[in-house]
Protein backbone atom coordinates (compact mmCIF):
# COMPACT_ATOMS: atom_id res chain seq x y z
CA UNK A 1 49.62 70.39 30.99
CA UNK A 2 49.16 66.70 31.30
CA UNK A 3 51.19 64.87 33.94
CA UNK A 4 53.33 61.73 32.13
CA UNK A 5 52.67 58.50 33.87
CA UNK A 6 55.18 57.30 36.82
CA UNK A 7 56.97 53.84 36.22
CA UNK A 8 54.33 52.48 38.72
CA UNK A 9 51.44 53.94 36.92
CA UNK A 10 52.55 52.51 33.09
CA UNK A 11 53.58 49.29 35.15
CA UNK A 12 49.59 48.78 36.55
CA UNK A 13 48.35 50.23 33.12
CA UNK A 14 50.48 47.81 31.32
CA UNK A 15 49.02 44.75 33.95
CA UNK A 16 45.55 45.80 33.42
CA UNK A 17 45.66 45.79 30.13
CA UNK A 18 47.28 41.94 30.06
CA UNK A 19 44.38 40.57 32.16
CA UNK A 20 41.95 42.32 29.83
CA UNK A 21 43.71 40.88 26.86
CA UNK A 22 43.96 37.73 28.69
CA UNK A 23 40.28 37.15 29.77
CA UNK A 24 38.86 38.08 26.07
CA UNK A 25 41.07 35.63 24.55
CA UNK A 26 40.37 32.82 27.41
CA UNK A 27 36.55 33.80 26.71
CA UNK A 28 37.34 33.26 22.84
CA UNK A 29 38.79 30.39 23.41
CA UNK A 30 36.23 29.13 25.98
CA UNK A 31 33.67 30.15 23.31
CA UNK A 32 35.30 28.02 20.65
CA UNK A 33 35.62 25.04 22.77
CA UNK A 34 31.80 25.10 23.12
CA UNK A 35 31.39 25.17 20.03
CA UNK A 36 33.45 22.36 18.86
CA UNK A 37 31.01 20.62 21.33
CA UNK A 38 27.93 21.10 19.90
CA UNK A 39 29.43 20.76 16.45
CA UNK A 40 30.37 17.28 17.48
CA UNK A 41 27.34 16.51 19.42
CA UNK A 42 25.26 17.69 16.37
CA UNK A 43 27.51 15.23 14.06
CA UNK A 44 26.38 12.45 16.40
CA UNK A 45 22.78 12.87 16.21
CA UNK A 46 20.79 10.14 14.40
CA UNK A 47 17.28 10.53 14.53
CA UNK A 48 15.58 12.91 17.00
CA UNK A 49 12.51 15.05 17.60
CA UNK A 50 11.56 18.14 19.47
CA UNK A 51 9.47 21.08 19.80
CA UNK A 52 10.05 24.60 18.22
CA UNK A 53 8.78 28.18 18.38
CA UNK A 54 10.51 30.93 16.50
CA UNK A 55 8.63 34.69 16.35
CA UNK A 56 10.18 36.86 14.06
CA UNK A 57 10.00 40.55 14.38
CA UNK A 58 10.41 43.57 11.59
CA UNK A 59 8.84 46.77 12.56
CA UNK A 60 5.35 46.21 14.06
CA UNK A 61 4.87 43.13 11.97
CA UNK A 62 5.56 39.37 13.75
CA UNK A 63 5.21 35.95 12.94
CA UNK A 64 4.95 33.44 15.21
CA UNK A 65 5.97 29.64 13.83
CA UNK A 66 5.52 26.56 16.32
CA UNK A 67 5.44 22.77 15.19
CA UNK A 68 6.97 19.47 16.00
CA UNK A 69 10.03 18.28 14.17
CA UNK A 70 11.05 14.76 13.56
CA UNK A 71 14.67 14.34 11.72
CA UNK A 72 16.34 11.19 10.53
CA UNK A 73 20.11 12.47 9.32
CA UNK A 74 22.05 10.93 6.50
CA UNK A 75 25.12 8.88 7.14
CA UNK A 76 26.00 10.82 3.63
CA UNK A 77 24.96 14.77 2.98
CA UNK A 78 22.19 14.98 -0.05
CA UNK A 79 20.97 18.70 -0.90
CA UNK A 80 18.68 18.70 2.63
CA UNK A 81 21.04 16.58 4.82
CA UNK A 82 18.02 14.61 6.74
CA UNK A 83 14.48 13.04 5.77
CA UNK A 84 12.03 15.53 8.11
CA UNK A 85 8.70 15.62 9.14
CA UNK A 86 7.25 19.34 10.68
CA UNK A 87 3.96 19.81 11.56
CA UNK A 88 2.76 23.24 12.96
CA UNK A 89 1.12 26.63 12.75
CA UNK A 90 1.81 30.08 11.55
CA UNK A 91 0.53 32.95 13.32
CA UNK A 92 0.88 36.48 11.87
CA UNK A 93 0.60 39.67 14.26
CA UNK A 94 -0.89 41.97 14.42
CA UNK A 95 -3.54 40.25 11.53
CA UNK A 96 -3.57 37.39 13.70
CA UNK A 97 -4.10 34.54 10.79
CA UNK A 98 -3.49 31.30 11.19
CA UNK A 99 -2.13 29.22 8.63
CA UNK A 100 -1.78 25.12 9.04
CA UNK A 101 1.27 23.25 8.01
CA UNK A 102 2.77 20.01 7.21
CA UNK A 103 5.42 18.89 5.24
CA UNK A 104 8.25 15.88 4.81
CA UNK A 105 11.12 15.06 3.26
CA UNK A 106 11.73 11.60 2.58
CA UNK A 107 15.50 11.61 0.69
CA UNK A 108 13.80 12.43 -2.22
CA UNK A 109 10.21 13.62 -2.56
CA UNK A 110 9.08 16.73 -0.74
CA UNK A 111 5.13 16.84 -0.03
CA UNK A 112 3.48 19.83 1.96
CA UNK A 113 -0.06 20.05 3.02
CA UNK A 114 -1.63 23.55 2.55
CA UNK A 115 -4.62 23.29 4.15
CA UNK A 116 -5.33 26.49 3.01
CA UNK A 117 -5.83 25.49 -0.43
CA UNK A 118 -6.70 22.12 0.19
CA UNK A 119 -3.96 20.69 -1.74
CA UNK A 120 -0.78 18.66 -1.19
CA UNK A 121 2.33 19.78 -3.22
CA UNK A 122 4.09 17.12 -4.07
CA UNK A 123 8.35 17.97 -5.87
CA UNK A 124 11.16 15.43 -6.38
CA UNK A 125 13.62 17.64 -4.09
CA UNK A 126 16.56 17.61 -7.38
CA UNK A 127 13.79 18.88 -9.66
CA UNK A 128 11.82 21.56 -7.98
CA UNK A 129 10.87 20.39 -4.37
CA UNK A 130 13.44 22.43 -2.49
CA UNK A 131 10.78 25.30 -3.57
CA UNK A 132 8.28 23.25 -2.03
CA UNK A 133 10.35 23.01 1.19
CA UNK A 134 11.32 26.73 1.76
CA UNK A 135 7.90 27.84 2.84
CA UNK A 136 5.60 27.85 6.54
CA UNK A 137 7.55 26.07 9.04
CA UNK A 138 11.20 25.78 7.19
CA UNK A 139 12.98 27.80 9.79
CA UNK A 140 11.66 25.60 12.34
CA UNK A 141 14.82 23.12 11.32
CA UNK A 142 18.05 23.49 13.44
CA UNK A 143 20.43 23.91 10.80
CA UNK A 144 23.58 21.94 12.73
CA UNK A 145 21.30 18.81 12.89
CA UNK A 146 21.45 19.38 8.93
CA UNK A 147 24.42 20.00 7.98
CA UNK A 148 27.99 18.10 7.21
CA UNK A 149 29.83 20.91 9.66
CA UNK A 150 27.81 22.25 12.43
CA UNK A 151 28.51 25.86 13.16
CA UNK A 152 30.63 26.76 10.69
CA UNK A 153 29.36 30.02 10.18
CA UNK A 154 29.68 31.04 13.77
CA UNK A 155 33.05 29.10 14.56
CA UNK A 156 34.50 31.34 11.67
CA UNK A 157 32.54 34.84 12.76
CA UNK A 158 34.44 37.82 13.19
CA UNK A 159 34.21 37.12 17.19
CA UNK A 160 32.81 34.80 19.19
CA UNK A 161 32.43 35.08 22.98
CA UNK A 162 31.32 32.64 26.31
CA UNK A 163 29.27 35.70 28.12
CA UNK A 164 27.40 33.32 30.79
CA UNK A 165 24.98 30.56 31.68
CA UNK A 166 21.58 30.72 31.18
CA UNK A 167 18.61 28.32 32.01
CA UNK A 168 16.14 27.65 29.01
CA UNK A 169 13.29 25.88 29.86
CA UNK A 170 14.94 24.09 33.38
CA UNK A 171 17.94 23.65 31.02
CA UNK A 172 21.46 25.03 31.72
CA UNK A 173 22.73 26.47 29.28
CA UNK A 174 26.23 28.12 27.78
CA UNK A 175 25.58 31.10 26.23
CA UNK A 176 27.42 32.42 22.86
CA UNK A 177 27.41 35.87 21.42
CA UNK A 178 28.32 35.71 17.53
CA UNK A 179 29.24 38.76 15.63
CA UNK A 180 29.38 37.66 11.64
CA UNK A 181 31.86 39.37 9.33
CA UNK A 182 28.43 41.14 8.18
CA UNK A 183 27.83 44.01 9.50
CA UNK A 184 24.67 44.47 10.99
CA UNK A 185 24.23 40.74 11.70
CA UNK A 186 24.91 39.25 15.33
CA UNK A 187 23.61 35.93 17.04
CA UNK A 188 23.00 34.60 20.83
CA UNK A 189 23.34 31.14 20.82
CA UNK A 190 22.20 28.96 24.08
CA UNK A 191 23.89 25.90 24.08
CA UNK A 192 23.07 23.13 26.51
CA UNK A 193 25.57 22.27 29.16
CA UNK A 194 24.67 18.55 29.55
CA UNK A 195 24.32 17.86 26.04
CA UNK A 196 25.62 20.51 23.78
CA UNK A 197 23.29 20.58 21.59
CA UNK A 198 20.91 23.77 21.35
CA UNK A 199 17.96 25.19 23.61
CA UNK A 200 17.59 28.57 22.00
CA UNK A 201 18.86 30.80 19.39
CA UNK A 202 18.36 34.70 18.36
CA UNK A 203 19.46 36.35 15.49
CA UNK A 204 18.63 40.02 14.14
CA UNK A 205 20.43 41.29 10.77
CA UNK A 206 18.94 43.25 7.85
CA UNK A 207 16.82 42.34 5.42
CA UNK A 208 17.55 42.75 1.90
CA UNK A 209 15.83 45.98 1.54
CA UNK A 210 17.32 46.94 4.68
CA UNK A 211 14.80 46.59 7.45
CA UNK A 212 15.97 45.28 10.84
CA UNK A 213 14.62 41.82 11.63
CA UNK A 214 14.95 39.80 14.69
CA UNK A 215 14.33 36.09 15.48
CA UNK A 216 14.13 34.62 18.63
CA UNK A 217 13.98 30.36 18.68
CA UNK A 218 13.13 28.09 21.58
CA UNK A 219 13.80 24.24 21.70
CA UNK A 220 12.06 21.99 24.06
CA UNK A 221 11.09 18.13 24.23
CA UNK A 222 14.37 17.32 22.35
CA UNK A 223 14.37 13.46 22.36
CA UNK A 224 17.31 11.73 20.98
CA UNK A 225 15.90 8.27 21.42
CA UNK A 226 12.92 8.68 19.42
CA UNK A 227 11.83 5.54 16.91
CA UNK A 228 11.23 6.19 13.24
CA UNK A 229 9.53 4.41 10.58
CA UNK A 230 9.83 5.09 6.33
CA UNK A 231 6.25 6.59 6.82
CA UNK A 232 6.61 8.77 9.24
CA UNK A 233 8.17 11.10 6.05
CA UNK A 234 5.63 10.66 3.58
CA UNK A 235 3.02 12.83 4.36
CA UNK A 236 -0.53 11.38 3.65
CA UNK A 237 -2.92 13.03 1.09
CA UNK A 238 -5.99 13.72 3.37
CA UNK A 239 -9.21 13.10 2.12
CA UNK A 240 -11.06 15.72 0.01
CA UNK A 241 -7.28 17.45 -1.21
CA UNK A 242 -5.91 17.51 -4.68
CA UNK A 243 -2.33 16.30 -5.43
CA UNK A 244 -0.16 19.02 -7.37
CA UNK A 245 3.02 18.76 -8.63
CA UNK A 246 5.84 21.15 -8.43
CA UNK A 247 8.57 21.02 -10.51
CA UNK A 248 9.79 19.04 -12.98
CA UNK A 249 9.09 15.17 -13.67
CA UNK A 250 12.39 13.24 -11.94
CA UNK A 251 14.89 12.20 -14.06
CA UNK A 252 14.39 8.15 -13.96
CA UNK A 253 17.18 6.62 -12.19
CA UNK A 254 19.70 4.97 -14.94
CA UNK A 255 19.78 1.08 -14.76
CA UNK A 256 21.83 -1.08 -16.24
CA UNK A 257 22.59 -1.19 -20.12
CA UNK A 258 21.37 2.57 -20.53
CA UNK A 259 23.36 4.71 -21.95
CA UNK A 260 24.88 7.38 -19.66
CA UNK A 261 24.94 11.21 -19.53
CA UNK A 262 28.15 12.63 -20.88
CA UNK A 263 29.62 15.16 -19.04
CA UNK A 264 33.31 17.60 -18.43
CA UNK A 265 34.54 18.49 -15.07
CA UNK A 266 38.37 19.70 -14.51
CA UNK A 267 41.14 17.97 -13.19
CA UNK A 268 43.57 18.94 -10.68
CA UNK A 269 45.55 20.35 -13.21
CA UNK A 270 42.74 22.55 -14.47
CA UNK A 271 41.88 20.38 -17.81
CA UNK A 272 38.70 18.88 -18.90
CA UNK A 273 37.92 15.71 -18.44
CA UNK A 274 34.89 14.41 -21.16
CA UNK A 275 33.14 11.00 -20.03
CA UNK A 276 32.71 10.45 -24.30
CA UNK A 277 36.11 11.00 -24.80
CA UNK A 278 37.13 7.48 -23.50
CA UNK A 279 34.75 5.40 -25.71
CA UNK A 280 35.81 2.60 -26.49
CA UNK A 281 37.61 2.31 -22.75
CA UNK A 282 36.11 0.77 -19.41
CA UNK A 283 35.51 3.57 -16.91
CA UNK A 284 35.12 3.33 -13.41
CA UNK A 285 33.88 6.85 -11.58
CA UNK A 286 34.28 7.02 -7.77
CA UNK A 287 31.89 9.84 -6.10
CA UNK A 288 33.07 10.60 -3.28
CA UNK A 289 33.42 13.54 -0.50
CA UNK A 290 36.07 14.45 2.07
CA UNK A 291 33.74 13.95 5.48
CA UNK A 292 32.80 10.53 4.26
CA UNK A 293 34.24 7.55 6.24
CA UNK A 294 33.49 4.93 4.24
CA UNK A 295 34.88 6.93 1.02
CA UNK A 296 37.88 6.94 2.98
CA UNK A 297 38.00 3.24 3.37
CA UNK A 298 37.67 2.68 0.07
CA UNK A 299 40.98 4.67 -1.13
CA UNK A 300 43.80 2.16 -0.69
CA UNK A 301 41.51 -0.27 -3.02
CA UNK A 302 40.92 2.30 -5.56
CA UNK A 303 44.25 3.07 -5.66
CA UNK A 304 44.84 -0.62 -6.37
CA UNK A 305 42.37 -0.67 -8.74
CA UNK A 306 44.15 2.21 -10.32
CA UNK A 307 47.46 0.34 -10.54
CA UNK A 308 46.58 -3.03 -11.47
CA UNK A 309 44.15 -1.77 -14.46
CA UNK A 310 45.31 1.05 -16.18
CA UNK A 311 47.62 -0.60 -18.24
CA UNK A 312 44.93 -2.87 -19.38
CA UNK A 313 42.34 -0.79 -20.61
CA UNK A 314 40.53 1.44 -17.52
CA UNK A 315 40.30 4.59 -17.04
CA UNK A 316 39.57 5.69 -12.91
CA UNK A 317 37.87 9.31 -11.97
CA UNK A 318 37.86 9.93 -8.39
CA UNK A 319 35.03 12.87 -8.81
CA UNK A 320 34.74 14.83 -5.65
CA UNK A 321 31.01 16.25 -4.75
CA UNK A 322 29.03 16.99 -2.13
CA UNK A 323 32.09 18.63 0.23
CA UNK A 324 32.43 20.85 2.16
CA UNK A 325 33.18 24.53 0.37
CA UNK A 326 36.65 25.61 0.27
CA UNK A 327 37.61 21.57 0.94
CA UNK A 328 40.69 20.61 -0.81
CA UNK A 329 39.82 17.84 -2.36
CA UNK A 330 42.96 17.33 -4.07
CA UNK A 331 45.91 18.04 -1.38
CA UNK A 332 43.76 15.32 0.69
CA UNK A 333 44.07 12.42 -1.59
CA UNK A 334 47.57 13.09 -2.36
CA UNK A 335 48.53 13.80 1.32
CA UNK A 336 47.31 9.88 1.75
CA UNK A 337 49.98 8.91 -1.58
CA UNK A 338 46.88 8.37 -3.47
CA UNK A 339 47.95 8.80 -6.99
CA UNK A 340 44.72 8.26 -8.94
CA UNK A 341 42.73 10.91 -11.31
CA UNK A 342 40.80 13.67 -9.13
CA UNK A 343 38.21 15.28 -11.03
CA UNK A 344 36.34 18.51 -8.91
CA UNK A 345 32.90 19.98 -8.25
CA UNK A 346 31.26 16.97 -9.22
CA UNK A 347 27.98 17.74 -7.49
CA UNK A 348 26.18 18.21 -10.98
CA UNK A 349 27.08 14.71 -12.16
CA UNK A 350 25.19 13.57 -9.10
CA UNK A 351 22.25 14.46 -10.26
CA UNK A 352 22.83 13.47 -13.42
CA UNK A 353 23.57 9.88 -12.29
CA UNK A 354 20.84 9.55 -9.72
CA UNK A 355 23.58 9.50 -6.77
CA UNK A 356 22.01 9.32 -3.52
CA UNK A 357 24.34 7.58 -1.27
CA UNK A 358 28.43 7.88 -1.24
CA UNK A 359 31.06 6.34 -1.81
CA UNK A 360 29.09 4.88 -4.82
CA UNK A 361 30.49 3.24 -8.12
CA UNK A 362 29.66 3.00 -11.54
CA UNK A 363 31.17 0.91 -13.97
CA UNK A 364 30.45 2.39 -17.95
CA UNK A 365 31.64 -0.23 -21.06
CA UNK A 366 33.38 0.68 -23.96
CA UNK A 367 30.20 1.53 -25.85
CA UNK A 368 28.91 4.22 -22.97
CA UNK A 369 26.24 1.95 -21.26
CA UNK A 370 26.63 1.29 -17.49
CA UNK A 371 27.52 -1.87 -16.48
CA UNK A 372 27.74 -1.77 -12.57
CA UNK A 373 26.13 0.52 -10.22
CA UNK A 374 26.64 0.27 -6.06
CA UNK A 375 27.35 2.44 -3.11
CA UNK A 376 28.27 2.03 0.16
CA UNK A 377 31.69 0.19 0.98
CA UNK A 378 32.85 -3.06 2.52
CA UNK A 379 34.38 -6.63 1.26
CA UNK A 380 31.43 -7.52 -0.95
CA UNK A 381 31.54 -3.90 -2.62
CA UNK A 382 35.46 -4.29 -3.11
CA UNK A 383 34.66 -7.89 -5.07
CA UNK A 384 32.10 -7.20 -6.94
CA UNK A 385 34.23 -3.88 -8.55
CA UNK A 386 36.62 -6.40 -9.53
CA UNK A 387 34.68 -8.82 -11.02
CA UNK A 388 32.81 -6.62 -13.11
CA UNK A 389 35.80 -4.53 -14.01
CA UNK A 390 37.21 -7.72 -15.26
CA UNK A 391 34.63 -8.83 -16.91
CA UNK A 392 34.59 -5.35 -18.86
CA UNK A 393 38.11 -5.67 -19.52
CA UNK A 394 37.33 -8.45 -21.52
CA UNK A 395 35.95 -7.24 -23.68
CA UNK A 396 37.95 -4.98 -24.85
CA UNK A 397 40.86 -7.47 -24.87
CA UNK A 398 39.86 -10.12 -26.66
């Protein structure tokens, strides 16, 4: 017959048990500190280059990527989130060929040199060159440097811990463990302390035929002050290659006096919104995106734009795009006392519009041609709106 505890005996279990609760949630909360780090040091980063090797295992089959990487990020997230240049070789064991690589991103065009073929594909990245980009080399990119919130995957995970310090390369190094809501799929992250930004990183989850793969990526040469030049993300066709392209031919970007693309997105409220419904109106479309700081600055004139003009004739869409997923979009402009139209999930009208930077404006006339086109946002951006909503106004007022 078991023995109950003593007082002193449920007291020590009881005390043990509150350090051991204690130091799992201090590492958790260690852990997410890190992270927060390197998801702001990541934010920060501008244009940098480095080294990479990744060797990824399934079974007795391995492939072994290594190149140089050269990113340029966006102030503003497009579908890739930097221009890039990679340059490298794939090894595959144990058949032990060799396949050359290059390929860049420039904001818009993708071009890849397979040497093997001796071509260079060549894809307009909205119409068919993000095929061109997921090929040899693509998971030599950090995706943090990439993306509008570093780490998000991991900084949500089912549990995240600080396990230790490890040196990669001469580099110290915090080390996270990262187990997903997936089962199967766990990281080790190696985080550097000086800089927070990343060293190494292994993964191993299933495939989706259920093999167990494992990666294993090492970062070293990371230069943050590097110098970059238009060119250095147009890859040249070498001599003696053919030029293919991929994809479709790029919409041409709309100038001024064409008529625009209709489209319908849904309002807060759930109801469509049709661009050719307000013919005969002046519309002014805002795309904009949560993370954006200069979208941000330009709220307290678009909600004067809002109020001075809509009694004369405009019509104002704020049209979210480009966010974050799960962002509300909504609750943020009318936490601010915004009261303007919010239309959602905009991204598609992007592309229909030729939007590459954000905040950016279009003014469309009463008979659907555009009339004003400009991004970016400062004193000359908040004059010219006016001016050439006025002169639309006009118009329609005589």
């Amino acid at each position: 017959m078991k023995q109950p505890y003593s007082l002193i005996g449920m007291i020590i279990l009881a005390f043990a048990s509150s350090i051991a609760n204690s130091s799992y949630a201090s590492a958790a909360l260690d852990a997410q500190e890190v992270l927060k780090a390197a998801s702001d040091a990541a934010k920060k980063v501008r244009n940098v280059s480095y080294n990479a090797k990744i060797e990824t295992s399934s079974g007795k089959s391995k492939r072994i990527e290594s190149g140089k990487v050269l990113l340029s990020r966006f102030d503003y997230s497009d579908t890739i989130g930097a221009r890039i240049a990679v340059k490298g070789d794939s090894q595959r064991v144990p058949k032990r060929s060799v396949e050359l690589f290059e390929f860049t991103y420039d904001g818009q065009y993708v071009r890849r040199v397979i040497a093997s073929r001796k071509i260079m594909m060549l894809g307009h990245i909205l119409y068919g060159g993000e095929g061109v980009l997921s090929a040899e080399g693509r998971n030599l990119l950090l995706e943090p440097l990439l993306s509008i919130d570093p780490y998000a995957p991991e900084r949500k995970a089912e549990s995240i811990e600080l396990v230790g310090q490890k040196e990669i390369s001469g580099i110290l190094c915090d080390v996270i463990e990262v187990n997903y809501k997936k089962p199967d799929k766990t990281s080790r992250l190696f985080i550097s302390v000086e800089d927070h930004l990343p060293r190494a990183w292994e993964r191993s989850y299933l495939s989706a035929r259920g093999k167990a793969i494992t990666s294993i990526m090492t970062i070293t040469d990371l230069n943050l002050d590097v110098l970059v030049e238009d060119s250095d993300f147009q890859a040249k066709l070498p001599n003696g290659y053919k030029l293919e392209i991929a994809g479709k031919a790029p919409r041409p970007p709309l100038d001024i006096g064409d008529i625009v693309p209709d489209w319908t997105l849904k309002d807060s409220e759930g109801v469509k919104r049709t661009l050719s419904d307000y013919r005969g109106k002046v519309v002014l479309l805002d795309f904009w995106a949560k993370w954006c700081d200069n979208c941000a600055s330009a709220m307290d004139t678009m909600q004067a734009i809002h109020e001075e003009f809509e009694d004369q004739g405009l019509v104002f869409f704020s049209i979210n795009c480009r966010d974050v997923p799960g962002t509300d979009a909504v609750g943020f402009v009318r936490d601010l006392g915004y009261t303007y139209p919010v239309l959602l999930d905009g991204n598609s009208i992007t592309v229909k519009y030729h939007v590459t930077g954000i905040p950016a404006f279009y003014i469309i006339g009463p008979e659907g041609r555009l009339r004003y086109k400009g991004s970016g946002f400062g004193d000359p951006q908040a004059l010219n709106l006016y001016k050439n909503i006025e002169m639309q106004l006009r118009k329609i007022n005589q």
